[in-house]
N, C-alpha and C. Protein backbone atom coordinates (compact mmCIF):
# COMPACT_ATOMS: atom_id res chain seq x y z
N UNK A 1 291.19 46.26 94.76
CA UNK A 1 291.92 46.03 95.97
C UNK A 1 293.12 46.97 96.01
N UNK A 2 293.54 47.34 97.41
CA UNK A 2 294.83 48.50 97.48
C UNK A 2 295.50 47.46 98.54
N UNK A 3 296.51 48.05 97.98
CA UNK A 3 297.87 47.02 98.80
C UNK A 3 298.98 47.54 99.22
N UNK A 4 299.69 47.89 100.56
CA UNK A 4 300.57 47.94 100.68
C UNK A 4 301.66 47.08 101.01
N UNK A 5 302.45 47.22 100.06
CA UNK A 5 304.04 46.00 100.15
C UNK A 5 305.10 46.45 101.10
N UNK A 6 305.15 46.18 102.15
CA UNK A 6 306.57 46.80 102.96
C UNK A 6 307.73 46.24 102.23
N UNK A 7 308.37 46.29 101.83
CA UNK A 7 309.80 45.65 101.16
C UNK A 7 310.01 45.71 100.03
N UNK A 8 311.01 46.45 99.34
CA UNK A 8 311.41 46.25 98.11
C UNK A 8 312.64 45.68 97.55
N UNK A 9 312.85 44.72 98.24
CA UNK A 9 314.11 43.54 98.26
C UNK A 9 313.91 42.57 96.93
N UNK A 10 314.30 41.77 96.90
CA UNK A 10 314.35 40.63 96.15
C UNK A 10 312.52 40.15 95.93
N UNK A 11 312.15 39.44 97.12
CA UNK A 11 310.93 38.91 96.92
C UNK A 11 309.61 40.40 96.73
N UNK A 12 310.18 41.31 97.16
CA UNK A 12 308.88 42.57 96.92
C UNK A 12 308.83 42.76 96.04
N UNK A 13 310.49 42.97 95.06
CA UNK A 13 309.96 43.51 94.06
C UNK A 13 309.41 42.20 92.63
N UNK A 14 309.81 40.74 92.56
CA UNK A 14 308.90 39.89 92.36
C UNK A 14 307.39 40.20 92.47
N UNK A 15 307.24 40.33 93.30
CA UNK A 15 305.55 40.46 94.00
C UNK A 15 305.08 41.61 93.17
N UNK A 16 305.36 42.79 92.91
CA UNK A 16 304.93 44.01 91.80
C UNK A 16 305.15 43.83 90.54
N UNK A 17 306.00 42.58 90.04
CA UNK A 17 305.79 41.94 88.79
C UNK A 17 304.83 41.16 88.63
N UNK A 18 304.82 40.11 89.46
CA UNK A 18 303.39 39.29 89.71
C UNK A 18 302.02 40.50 89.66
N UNK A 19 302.15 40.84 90.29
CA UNK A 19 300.76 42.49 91.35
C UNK A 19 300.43 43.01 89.52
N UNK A 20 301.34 43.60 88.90
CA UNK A 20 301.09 44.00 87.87
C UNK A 20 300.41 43.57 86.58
N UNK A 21 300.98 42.25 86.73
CA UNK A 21 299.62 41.18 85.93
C UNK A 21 298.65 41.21 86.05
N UNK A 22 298.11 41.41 87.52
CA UNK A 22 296.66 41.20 87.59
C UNK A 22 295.60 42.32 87.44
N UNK A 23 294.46 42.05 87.08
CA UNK A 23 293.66 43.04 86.44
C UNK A 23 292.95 42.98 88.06
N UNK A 24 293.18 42.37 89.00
CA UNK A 24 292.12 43.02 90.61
C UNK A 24 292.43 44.02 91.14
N UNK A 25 294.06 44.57 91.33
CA UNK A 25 294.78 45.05 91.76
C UNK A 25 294.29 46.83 91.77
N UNK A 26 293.87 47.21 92.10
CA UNK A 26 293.83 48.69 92.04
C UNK A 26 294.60 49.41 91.90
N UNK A 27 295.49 49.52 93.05
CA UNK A 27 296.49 50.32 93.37
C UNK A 27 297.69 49.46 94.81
N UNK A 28 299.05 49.59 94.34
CA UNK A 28 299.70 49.08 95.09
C UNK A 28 300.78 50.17 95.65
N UNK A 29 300.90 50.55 96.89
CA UNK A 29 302.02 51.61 97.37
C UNK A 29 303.29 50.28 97.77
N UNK A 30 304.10 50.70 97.08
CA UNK A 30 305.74 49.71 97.36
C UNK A 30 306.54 50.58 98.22
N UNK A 31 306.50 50.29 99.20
CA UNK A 31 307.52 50.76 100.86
C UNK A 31 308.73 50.63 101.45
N UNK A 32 309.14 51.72 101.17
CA UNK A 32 310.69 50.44 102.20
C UNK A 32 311.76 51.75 102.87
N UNK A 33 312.30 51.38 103.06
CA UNK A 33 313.35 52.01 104.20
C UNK A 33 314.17 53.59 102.95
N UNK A 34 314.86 52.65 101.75
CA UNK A 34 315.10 53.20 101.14
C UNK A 34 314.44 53.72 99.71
N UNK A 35 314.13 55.15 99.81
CA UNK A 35 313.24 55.28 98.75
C UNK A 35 313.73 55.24 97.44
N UNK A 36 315.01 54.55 97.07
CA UNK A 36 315.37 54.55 95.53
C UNK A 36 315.01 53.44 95.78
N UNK A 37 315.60 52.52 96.45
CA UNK A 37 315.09 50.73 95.89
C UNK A 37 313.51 51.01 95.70
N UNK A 38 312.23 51.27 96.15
CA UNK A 38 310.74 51.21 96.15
C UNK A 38 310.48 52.14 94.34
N UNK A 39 311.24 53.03 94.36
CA UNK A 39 311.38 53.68 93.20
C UNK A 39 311.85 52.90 91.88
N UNK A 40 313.15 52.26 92.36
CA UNK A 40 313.25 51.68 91.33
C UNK A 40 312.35 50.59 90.70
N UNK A 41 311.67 49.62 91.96
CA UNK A 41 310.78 48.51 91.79
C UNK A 41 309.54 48.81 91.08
N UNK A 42 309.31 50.14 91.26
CA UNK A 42 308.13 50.72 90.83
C UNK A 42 308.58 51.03 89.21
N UNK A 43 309.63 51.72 88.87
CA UNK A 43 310.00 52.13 87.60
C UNK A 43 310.99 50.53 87.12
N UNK A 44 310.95 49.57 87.65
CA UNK A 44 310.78 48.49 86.64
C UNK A 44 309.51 48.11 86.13
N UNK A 45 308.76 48.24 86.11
CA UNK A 45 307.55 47.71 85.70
C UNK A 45 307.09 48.58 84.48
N UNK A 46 307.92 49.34 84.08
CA UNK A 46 307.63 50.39 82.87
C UNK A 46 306.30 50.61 82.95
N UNK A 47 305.69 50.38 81.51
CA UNK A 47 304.11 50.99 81.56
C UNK A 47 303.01 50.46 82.24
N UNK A 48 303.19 49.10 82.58
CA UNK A 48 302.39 48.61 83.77
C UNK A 48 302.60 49.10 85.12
N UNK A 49 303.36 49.81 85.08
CA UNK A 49 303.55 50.50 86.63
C UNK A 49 302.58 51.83 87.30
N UNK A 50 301.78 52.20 86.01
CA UNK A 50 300.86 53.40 86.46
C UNK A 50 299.91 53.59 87.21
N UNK A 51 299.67 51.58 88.25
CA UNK A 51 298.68 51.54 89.51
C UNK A 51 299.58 51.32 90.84
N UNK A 52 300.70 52.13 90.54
CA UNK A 52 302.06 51.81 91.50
C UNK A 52 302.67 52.75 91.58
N UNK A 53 303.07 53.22 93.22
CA UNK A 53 303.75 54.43 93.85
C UNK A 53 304.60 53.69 95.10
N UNK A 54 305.54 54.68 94.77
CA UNK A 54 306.87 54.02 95.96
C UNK A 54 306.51 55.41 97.18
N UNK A 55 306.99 54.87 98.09
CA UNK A 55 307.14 55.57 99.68
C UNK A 55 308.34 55.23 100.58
N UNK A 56 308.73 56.15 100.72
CA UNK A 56 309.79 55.92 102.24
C UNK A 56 309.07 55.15 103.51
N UNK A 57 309.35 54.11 103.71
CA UNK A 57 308.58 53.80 105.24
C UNK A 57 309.68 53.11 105.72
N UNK A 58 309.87 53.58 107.19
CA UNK A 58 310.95 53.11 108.14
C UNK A 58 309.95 52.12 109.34
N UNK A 59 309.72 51.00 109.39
CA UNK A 59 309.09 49.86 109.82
C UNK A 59 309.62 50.14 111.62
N UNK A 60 310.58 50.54 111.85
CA UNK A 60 310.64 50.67 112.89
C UNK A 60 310.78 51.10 113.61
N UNK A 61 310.33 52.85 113.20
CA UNK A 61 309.62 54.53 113.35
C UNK A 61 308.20 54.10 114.47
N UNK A 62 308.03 54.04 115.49
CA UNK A 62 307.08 53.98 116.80
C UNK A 62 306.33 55.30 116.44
N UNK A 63 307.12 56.44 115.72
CA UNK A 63 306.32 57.70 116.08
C UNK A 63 305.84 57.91 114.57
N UNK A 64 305.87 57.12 113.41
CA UNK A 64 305.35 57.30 112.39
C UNK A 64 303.95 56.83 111.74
C-alpha cells in the first residue's frame, strides 16, 4: 500500500511512527506546507524511515 499523509504536525508525525511498524506499508510520502517539519518527521524514524519521503505540499495551491 502507498500513502500519502498531508500533515506533519503532532498527529502526522505519530501516524509515521505507527506507518513504520507495519510490514503492509510500502511506501509513505509525508506532506506539508513546510518542508523541514515533513523532513524532520521522516528523519525521526531513523532506520525505519527508508519506505518514507517528505514533500512540500501547499493544500491550498488550486494550481498545484
Amino acid at each position: 500500500m502507498r500513502v500519502l499523509l498531508v500533515g506533519a504536525g503532532g498527529v502526522g508525525t505519530a501516524a509515521t511512527r505507527i506507518a513504520a511498524r507495519r510490514d503492509f506499508l510500502a511506501h509513505m510520502v509525508v506532506a506539508d506546507y513546510d518542508l523541514a517539519r515533513a523532513e524532520a518527521a521522516v528523519a525521526a524514524l531513523g532506520g525505519r524511515g527508508d519506505r518514507f519521503s517528505a514533500l512540500r505540499l501547499d493544500a491550498s495551491d488550486q494550481e498545484a
